[in-house]
C-alpha atoms as a PDB file:
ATOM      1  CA  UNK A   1     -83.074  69.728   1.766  1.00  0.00           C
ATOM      2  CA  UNK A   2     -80.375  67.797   3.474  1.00  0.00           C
ATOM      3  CA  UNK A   3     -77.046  68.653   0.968  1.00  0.00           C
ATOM      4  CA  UNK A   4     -75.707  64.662   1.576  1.00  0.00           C
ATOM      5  CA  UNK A   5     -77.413  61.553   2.403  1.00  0.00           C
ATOM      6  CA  UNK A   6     -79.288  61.189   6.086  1.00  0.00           C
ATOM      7  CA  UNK A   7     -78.707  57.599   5.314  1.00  0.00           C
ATOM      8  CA  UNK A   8     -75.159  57.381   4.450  1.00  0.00           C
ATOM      9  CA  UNK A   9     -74.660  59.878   7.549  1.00  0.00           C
ATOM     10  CA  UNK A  10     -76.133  57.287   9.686  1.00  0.00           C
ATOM     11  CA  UNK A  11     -73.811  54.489   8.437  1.00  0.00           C
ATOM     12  CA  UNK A  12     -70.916  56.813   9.015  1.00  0.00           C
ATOM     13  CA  UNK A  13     -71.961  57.696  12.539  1.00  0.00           C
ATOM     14  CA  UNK A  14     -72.772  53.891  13.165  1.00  0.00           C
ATOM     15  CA  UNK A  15     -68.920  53.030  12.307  1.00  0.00           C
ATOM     16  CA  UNK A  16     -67.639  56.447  14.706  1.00  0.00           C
ATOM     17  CA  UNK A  17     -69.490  55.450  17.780  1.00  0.00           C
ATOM     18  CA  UNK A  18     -69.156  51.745  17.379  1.00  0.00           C
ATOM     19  CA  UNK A  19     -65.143  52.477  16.971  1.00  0.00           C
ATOM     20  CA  UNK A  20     -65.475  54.899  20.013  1.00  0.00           C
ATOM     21  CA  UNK A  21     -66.886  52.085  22.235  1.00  0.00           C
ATOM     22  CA  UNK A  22     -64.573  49.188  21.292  1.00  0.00           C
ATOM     23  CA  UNK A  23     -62.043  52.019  21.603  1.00  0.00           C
ATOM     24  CA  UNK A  24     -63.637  52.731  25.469  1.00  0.00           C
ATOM     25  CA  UNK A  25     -63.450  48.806  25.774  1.00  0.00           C
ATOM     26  CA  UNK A  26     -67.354  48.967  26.790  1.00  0.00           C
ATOM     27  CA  UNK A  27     -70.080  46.571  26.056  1.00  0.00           C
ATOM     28  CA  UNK A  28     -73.903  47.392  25.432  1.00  0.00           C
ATOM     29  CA  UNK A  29     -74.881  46.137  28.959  1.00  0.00           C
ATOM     30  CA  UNK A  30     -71.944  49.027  30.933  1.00  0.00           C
ATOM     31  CA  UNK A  31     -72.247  51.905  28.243  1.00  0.00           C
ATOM     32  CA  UNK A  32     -76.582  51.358  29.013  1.00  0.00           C
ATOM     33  CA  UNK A  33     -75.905  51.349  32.541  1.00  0.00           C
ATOM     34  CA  UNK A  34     -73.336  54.544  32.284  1.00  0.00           C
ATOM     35  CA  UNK A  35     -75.745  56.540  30.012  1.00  0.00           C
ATOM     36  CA  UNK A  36     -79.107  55.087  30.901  1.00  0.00           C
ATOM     37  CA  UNK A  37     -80.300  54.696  27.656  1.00  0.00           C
ATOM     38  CA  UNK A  38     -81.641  51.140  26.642  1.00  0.00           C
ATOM     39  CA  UNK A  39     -79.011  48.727  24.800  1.00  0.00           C
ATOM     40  CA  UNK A  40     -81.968  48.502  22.335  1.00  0.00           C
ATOM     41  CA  UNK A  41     -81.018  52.503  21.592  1.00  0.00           C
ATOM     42  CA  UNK A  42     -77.402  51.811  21.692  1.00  0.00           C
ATOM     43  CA  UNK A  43     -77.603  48.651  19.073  1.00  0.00           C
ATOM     44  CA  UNK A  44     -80.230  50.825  16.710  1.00  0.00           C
ATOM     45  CA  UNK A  45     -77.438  53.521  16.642  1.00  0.00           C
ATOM     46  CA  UNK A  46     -74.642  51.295  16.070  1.00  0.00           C
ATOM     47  CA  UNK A  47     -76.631  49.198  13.434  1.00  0.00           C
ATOM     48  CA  UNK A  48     -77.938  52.408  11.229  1.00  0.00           C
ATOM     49  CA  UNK A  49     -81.513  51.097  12.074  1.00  0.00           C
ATOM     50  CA  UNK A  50     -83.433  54.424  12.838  1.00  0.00           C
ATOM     51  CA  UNK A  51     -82.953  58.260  12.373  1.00  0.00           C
ATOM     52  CA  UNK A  52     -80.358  59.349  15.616  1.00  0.00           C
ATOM     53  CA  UNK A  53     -81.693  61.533  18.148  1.00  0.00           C
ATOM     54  CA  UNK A  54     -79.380  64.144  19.355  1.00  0.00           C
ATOM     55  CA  UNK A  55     -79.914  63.824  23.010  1.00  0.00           C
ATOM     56  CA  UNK A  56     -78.977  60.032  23.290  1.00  0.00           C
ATOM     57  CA  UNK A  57     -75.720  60.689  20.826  1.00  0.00           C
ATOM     58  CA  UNK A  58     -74.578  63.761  23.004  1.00  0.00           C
ATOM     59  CA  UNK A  59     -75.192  61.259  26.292  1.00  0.00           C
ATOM     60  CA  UNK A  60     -73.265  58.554  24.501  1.00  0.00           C
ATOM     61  CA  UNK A  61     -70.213  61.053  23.399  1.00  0.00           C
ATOM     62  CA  UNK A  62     -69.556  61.893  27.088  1.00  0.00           C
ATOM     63  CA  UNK A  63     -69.676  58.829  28.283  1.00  0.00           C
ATOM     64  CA  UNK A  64     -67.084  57.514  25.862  1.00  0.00           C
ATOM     65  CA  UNK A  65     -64.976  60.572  26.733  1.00  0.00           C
ATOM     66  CA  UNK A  66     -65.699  62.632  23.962  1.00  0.00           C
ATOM     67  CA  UNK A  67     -67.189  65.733  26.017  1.00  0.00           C
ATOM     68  CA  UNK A  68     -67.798  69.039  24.719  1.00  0.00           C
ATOM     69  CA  UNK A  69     -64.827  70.931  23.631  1.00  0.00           C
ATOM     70  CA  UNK A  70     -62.999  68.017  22.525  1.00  0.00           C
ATOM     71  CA  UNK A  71     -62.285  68.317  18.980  1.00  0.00           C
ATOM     72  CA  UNK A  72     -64.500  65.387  17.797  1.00  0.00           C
ATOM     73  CA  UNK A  73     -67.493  66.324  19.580  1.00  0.00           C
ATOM     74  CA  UNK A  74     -68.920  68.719  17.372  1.00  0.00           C
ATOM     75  CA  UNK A  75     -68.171  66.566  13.958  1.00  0.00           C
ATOM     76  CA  UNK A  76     -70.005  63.597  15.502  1.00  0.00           C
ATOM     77  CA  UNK A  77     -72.938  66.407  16.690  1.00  0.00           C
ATOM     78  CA  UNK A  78     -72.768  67.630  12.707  1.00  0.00           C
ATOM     79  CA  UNK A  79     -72.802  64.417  11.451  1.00  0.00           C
ATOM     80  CA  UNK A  80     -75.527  62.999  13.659  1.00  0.00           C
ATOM     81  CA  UNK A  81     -77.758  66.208  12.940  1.00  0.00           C
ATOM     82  CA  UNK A  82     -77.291  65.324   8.901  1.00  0.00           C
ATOM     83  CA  UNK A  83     -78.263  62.138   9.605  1.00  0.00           C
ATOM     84  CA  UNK A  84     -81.708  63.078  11.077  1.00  0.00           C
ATOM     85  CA  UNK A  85     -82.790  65.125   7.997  1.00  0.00           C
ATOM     86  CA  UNK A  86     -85.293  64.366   5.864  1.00  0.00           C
ATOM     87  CA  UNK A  87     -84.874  64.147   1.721  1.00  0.00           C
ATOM     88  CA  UNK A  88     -87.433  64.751  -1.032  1.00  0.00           C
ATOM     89  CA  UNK A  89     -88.119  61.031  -0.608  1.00  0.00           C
ATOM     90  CA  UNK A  90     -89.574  60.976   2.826  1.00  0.00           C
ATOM     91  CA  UNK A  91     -92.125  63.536   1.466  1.00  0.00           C
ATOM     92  CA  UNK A  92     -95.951  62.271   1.234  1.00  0.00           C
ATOM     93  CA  UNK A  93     -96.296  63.267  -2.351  1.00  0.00           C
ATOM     94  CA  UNK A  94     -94.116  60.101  -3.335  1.00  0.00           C
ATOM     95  CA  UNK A  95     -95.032  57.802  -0.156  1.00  0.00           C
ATOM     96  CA  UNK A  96     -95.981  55.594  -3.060  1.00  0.00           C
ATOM     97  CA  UNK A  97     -92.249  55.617  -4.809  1.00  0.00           C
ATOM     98  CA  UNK A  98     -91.441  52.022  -3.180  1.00  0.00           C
ATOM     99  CA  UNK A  99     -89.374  51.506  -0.174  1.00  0.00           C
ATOM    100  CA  UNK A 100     -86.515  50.111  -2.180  1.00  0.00           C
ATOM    101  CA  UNK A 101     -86.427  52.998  -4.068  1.00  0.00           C
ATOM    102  CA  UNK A 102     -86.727  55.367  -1.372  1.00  0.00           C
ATOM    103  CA  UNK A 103     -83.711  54.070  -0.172  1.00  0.00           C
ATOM    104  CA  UNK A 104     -81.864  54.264  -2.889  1.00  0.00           C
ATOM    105  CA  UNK A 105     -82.686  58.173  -3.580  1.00  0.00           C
ATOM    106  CA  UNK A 106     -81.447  58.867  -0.490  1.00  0.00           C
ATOM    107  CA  UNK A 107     -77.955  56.962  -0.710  1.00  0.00           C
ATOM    108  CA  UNK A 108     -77.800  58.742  -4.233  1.00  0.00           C
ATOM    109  CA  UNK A 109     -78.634  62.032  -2.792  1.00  0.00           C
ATOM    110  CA  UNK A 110     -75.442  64.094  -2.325  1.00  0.00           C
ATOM    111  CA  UNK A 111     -73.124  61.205  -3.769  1.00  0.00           C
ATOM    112  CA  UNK A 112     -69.595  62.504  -5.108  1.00  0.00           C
ATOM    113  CA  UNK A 113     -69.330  59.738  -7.658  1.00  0.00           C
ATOM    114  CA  UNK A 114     -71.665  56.067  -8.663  1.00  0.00           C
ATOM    115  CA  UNK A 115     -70.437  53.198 -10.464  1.00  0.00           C
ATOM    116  CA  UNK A 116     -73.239  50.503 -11.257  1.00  0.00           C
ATOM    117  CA  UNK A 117     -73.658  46.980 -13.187  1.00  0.00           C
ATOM    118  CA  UNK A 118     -76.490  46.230 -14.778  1.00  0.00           C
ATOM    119  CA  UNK A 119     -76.991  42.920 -16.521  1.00  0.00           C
ATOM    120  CA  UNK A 120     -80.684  42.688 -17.293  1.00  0.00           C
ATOM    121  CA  UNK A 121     -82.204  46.024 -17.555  1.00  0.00           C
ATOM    122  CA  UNK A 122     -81.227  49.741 -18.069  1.00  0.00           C
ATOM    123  CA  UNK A 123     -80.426  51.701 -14.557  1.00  0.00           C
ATOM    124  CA  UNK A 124     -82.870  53.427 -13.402  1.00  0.00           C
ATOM    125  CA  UNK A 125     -80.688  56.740 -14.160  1.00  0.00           C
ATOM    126  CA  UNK A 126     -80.518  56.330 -17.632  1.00  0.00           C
ATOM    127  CA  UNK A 127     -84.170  55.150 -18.097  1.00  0.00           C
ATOM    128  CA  UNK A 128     -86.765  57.062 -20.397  1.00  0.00           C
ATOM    129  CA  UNK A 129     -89.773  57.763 -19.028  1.00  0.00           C
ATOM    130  CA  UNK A 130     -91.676  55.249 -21.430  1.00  0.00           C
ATOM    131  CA  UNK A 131     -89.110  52.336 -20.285  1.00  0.00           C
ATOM    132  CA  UNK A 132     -89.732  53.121 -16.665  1.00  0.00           C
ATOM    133  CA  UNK A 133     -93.598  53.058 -17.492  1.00  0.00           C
ATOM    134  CA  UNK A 134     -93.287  49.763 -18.879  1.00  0.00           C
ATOM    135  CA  UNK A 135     -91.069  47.724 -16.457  1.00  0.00           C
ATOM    136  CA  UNK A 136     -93.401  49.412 -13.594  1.00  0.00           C
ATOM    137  CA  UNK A 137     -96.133  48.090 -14.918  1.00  0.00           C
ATOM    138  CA  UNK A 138     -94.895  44.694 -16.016  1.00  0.00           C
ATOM    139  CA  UNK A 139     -93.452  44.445 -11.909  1.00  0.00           C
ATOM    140  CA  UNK A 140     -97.969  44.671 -11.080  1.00  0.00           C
ATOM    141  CA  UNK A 141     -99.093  48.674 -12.039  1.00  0.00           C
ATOM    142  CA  UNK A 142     -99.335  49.394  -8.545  1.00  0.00           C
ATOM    143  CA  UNK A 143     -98.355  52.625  -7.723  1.00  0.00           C
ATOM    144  CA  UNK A 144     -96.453  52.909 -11.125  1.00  0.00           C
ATOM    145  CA  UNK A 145     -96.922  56.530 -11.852  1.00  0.00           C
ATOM    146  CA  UNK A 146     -95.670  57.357  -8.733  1.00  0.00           C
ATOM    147  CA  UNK A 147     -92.277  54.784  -8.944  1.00  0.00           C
ATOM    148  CA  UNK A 148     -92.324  56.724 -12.807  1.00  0.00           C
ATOM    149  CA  UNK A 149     -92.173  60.100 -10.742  1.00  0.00           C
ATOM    150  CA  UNK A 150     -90.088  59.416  -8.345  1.00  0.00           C
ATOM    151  CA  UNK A 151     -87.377  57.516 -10.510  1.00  0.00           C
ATOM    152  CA  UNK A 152     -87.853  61.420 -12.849  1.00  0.00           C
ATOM    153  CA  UNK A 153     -87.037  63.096  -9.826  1.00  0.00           C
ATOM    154  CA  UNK A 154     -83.999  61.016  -8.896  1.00  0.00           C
ATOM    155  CA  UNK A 155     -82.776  61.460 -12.363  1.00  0.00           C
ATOM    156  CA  UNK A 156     -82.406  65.160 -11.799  1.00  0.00           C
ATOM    157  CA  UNK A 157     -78.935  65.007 -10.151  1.00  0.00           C
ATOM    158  CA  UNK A 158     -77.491  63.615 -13.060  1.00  0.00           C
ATOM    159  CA  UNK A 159     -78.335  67.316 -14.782  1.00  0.00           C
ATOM    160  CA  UNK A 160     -77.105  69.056 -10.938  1.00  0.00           C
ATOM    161  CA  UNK A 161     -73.820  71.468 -11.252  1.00  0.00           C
ATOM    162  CA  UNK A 162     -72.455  69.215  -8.467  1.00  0.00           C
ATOM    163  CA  UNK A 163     -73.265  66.072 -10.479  1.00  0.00           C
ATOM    164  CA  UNK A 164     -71.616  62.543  -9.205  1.00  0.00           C
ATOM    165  CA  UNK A 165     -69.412  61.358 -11.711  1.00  0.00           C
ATOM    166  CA  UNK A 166     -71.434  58.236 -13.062  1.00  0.00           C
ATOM    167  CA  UNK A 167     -70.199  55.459 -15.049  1.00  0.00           C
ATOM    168  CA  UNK A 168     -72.169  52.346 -15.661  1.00  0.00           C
ATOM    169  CA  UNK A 169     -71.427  48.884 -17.450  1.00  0.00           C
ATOM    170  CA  UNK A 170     -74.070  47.359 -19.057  1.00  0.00           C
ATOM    171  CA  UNK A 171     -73.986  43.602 -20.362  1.00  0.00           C
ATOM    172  CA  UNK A 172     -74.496  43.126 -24.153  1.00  0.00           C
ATOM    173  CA  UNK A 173     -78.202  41.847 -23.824  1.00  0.00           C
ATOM    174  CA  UNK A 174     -79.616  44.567 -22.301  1.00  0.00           C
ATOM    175  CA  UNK A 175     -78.940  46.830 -25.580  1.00  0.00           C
ATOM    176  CA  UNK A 176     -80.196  43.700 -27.489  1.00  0.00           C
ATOM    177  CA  UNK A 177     -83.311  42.377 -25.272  1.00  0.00           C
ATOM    178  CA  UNK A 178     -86.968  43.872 -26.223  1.00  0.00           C
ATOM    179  CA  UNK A 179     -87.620  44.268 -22.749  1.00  0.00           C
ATOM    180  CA  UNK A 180     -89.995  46.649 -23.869  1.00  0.00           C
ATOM    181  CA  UNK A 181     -91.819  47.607 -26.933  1.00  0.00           C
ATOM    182  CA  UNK A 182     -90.049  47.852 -29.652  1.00  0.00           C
ATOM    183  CA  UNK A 183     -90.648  51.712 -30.020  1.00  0.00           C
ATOM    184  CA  UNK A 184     -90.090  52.320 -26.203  1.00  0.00           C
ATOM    185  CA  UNK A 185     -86.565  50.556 -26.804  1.00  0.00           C
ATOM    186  CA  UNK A 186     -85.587  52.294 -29.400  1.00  0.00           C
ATOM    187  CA  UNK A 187     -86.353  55.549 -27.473  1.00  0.00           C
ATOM    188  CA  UNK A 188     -84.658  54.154 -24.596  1.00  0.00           C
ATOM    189  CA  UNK A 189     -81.708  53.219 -26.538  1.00  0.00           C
ATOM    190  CA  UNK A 190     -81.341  56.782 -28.369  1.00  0.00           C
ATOM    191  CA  UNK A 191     -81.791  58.520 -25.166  1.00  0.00           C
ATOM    192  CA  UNK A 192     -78.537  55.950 -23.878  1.00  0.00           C
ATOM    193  CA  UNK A 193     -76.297  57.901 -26.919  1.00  0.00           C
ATOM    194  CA  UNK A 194     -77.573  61.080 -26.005  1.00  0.00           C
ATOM    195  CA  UNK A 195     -76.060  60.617 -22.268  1.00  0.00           C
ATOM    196  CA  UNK A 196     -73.223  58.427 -23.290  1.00  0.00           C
ATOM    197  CA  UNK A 197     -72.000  61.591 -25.321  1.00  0.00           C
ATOM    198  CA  UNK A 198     -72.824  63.531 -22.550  1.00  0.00           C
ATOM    199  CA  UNK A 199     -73.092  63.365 -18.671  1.00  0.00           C
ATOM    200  CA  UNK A 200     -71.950  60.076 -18.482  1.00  0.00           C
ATOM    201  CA  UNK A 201     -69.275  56.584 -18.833  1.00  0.00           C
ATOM    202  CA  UNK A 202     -71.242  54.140 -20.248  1.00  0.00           C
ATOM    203  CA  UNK A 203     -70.076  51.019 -21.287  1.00  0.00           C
ATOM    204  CA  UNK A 204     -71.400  47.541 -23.304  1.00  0.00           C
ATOM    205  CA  UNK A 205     -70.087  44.588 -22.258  1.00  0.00           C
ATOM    206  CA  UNK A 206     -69.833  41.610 -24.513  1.00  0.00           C
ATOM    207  CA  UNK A 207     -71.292  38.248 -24.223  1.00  0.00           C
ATOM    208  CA  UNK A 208     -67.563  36.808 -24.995  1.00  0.00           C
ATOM    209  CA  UNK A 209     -65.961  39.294 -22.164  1.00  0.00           C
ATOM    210  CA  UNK A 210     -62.914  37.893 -21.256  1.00  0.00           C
ATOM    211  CA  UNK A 211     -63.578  38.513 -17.583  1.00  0.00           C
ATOM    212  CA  UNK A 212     -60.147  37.387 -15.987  1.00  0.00           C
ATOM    213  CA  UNK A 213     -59.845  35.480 -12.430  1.00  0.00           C
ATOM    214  CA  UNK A 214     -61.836  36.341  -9.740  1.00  0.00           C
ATOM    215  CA  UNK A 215     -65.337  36.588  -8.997  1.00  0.00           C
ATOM    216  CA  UNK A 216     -68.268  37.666 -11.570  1.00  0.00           C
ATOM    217  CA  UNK A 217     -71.246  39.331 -10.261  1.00  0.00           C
ATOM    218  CA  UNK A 218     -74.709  37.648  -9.989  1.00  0.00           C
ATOM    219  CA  UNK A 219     -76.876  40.568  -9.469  1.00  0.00           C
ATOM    220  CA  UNK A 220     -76.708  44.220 -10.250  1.00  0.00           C
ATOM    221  CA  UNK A 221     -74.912  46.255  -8.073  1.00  0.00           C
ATOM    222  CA  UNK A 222     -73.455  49.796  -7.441  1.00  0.00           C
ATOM    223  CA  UNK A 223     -71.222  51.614  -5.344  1.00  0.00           C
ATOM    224  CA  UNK A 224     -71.847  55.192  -4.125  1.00  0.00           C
ATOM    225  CA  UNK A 225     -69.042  57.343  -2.816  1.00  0.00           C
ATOM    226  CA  UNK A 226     -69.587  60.626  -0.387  1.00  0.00           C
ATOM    227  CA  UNK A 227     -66.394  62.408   0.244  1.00  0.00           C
ATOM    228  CA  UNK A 228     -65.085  61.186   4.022  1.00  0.00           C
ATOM    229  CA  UNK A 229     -67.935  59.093   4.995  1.00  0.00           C
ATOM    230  CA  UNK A 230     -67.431  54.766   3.731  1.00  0.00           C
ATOM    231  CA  UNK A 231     -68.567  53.861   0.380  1.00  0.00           C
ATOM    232  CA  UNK A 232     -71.916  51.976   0.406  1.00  0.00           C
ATOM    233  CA  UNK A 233     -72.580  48.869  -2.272  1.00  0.00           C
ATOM    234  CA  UNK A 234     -76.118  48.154  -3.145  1.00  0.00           C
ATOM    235  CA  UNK A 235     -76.902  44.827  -4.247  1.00  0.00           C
ATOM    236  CA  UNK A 236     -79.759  44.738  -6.050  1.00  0.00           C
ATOM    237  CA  UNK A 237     -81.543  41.270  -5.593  1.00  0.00           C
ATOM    238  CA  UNK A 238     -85.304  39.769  -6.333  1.00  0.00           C
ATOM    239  CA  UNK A 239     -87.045  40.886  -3.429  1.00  0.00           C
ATOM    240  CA  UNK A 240     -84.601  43.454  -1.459  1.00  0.00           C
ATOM    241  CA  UNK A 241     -82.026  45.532  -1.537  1.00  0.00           C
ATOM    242  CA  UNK A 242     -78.241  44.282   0.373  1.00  0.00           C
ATOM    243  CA  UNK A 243     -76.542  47.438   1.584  1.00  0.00           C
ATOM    244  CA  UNK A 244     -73.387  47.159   3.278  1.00  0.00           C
ATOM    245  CA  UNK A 245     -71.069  50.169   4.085  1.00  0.00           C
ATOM    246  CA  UNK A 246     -68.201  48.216   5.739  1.00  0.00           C
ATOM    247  CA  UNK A 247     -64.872  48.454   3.715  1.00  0.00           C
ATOM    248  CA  UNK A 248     -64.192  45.203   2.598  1.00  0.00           C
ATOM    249  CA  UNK A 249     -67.415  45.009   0.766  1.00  0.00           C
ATOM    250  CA  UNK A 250     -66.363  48.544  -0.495  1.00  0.00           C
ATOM    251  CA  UNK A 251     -62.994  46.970  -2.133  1.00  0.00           C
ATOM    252  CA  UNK A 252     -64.201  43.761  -3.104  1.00  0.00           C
ATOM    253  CA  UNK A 253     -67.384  45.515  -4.983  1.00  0.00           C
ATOM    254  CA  UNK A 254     -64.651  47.788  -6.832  1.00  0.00           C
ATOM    255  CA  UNK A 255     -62.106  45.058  -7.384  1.00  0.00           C
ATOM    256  CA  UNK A 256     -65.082  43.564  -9.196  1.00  0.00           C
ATOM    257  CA  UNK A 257     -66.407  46.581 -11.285  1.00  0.00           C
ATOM    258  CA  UNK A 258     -62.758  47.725 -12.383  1.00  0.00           C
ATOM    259  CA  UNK A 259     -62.574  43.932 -13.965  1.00  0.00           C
ATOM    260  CA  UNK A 260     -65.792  44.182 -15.801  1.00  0.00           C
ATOM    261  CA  UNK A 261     -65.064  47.710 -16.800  1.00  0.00           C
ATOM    262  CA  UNK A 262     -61.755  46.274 -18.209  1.00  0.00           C
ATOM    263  CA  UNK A 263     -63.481  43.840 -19.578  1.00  0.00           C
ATOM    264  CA  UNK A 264     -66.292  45.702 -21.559  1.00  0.00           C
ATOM    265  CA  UNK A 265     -66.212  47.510 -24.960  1.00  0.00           C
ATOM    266  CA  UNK A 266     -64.420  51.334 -24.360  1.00  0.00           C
ATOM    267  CA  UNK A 267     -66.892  54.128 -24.874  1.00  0.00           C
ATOM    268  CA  UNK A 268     -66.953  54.756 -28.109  1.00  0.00           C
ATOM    269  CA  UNK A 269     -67.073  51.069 -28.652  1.00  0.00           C
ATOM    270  CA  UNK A 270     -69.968  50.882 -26.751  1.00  0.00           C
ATOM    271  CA  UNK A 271     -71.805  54.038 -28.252  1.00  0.00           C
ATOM    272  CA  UNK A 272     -71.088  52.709 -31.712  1.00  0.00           C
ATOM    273  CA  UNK A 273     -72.293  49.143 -30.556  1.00  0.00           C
ATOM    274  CA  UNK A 274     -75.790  51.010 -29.206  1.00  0.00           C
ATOM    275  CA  UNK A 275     -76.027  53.167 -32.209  1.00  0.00           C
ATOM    276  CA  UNK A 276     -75.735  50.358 -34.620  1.00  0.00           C
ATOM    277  CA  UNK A 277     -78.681  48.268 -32.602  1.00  0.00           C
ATOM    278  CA  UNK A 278     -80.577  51.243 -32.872  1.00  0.00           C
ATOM    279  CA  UNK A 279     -80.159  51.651 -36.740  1.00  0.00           C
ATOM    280  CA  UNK A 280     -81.530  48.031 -37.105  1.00  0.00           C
ATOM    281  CA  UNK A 281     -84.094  48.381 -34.655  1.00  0.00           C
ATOM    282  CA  UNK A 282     -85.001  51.387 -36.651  1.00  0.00           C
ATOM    283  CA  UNK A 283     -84.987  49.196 -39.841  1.00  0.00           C
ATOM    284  CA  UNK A 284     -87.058  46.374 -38.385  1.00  0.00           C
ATOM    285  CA  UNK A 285     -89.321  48.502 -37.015  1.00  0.00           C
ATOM    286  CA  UNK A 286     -90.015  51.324 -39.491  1.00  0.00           C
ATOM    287  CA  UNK A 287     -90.038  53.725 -36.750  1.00  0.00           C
ATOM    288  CA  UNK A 288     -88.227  56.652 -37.943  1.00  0.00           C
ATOM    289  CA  UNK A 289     -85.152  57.814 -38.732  1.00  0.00           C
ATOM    290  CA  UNK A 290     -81.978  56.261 -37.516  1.00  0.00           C
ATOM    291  CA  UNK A 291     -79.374  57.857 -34.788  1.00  0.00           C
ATOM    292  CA  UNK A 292     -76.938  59.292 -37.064  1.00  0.00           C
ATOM    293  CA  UNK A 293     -79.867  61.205 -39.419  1.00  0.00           C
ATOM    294  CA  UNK A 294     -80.213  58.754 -42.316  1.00  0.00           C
END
């Protein structure tokens, strides 16, 4: 089991040999011509697009004078070797997870800290298993015990000893909405106090957020950090997933969560707020006892 993300390896080691070539002042046509690898090769390793293979990087290193026994030679080998590996995701017991989500488990995988806006819906993270259940089958039922299983299993690094430090905003409606049945929301919104108070920043943002100037966000999003390599932002849209490791996405997508985190209710604000929603869903529902015991 790979102990960081093969994908966010691959970005990294995109950006190092793209920077080595500009810094070689080579195009594709005279580093293919030099190495004898195909410019397709070249542009898949400088674009991310495919798992590396060793050979072509250690071909590519001495041809933009980074031989063995220069210092950099055996980082970019390390790197490039990370980014080959295979996660839990690749494995054919969740082949039916979902592409998107395979790709997120692996940028998660290994992450030192996530921050993530969610406007509609709960993160996946902080789902119960009955809310996952329910928007899986709402998005068709295909497959939806394995997305359930897979989104369990990407859950567990929240409970790791190495655990990313994870905060997430959440706007107002989302505690509000029956997305769900009302029991399954009440369960899911129980289960948000239990990690709010625990592994955890979770905050509610108000309808009547005084958001500030700048830009507001028009899809989910979150940013994943991993030590040295560049911070990727996933943009969650309708039908894919935008990832983008280059910096100024990086500061623009933080720029942007900072002001909605400044924005939204503190965290006990925000635990109070979800406790109090579930107390009335509790009352409108009859279904037990409320959050605090009575």
């Amino acid at each position: 089991m790979p102990t960081t993300s093969p994908l966010v390896c691959r970005m990294h080691l995109a950006q190092v040999l793209l920077a080595l070539r500009h810094e070689a002042g080579l195009t594709h046509e005279q580093l293919a011509q030099t190495t004898g690898l195909p410019r397709q090769t070249l542009s898949r390793l400088e674009n991310a697009d495919r798992k590396p293979n060793l050979a072509a990087v250690i071909k590519l290193l001495r041809a933009l004078g980074v031989p063995q026994g220069d210092s950099r030679h055996q980082e970019i080998i390390d790197l490039a070797m990370e980014a080959a590996e295979a996660g839990w995701w690749d494995h054919r017991d969740h082949a039916a997870m979902g592409d998107r989500q395979r790709v997120v488990a692996n940028i998660e995988h290994g992450s030192d800290a996530i921050r993530e806006y969610q406007p509609f819906l709960v993160a996946g993270l902080a789902q119960t298993e009955e809310y996952m259940r329910c928007r899986a089958e709402a998005a068709g039922g295909q497959h939806s015990e394995a997305i359930v299983a897979a989104r369990l299993r990407r859950q567990q690094l929240l409970a790791a000893p190495d655990a990313p430090a994870y905060s997430l905003v959440i706007e107002e409606q989302v505690v509000r909405r029956l997305a769900v049945p009302p029991s399954v929301m009440l369960g899911q919104l129980q289960h948000l106090l239990k990690l709010a108070e625990g592994v955890i920043a979770l905050q509610v943002l108000p309808v009547d957020a005084r958001l500030g100037e700048g830009f507001s966000p028009r899809s989910p999003f979150a940013i994943y950090e991993h030590g040295d390599a560049p911070t990727v932002v996933v943009v969650d849209t309708v039908y894919e997933d935008l990832i983008d490791a280059s910096a100024e996405t990086a500061t623009a997508y933080s720029t942007m969560f900072d002001r909605l985190s400044r924005a939204a209710m503190s965290v006990e604000d925000s635990i109070r707020f979800i406790r109090e929603a579930a107390a009335r869903l509790t009352v409108e529902t009859g279904l037990g006892s409320t959050p605090n015991g009575s």
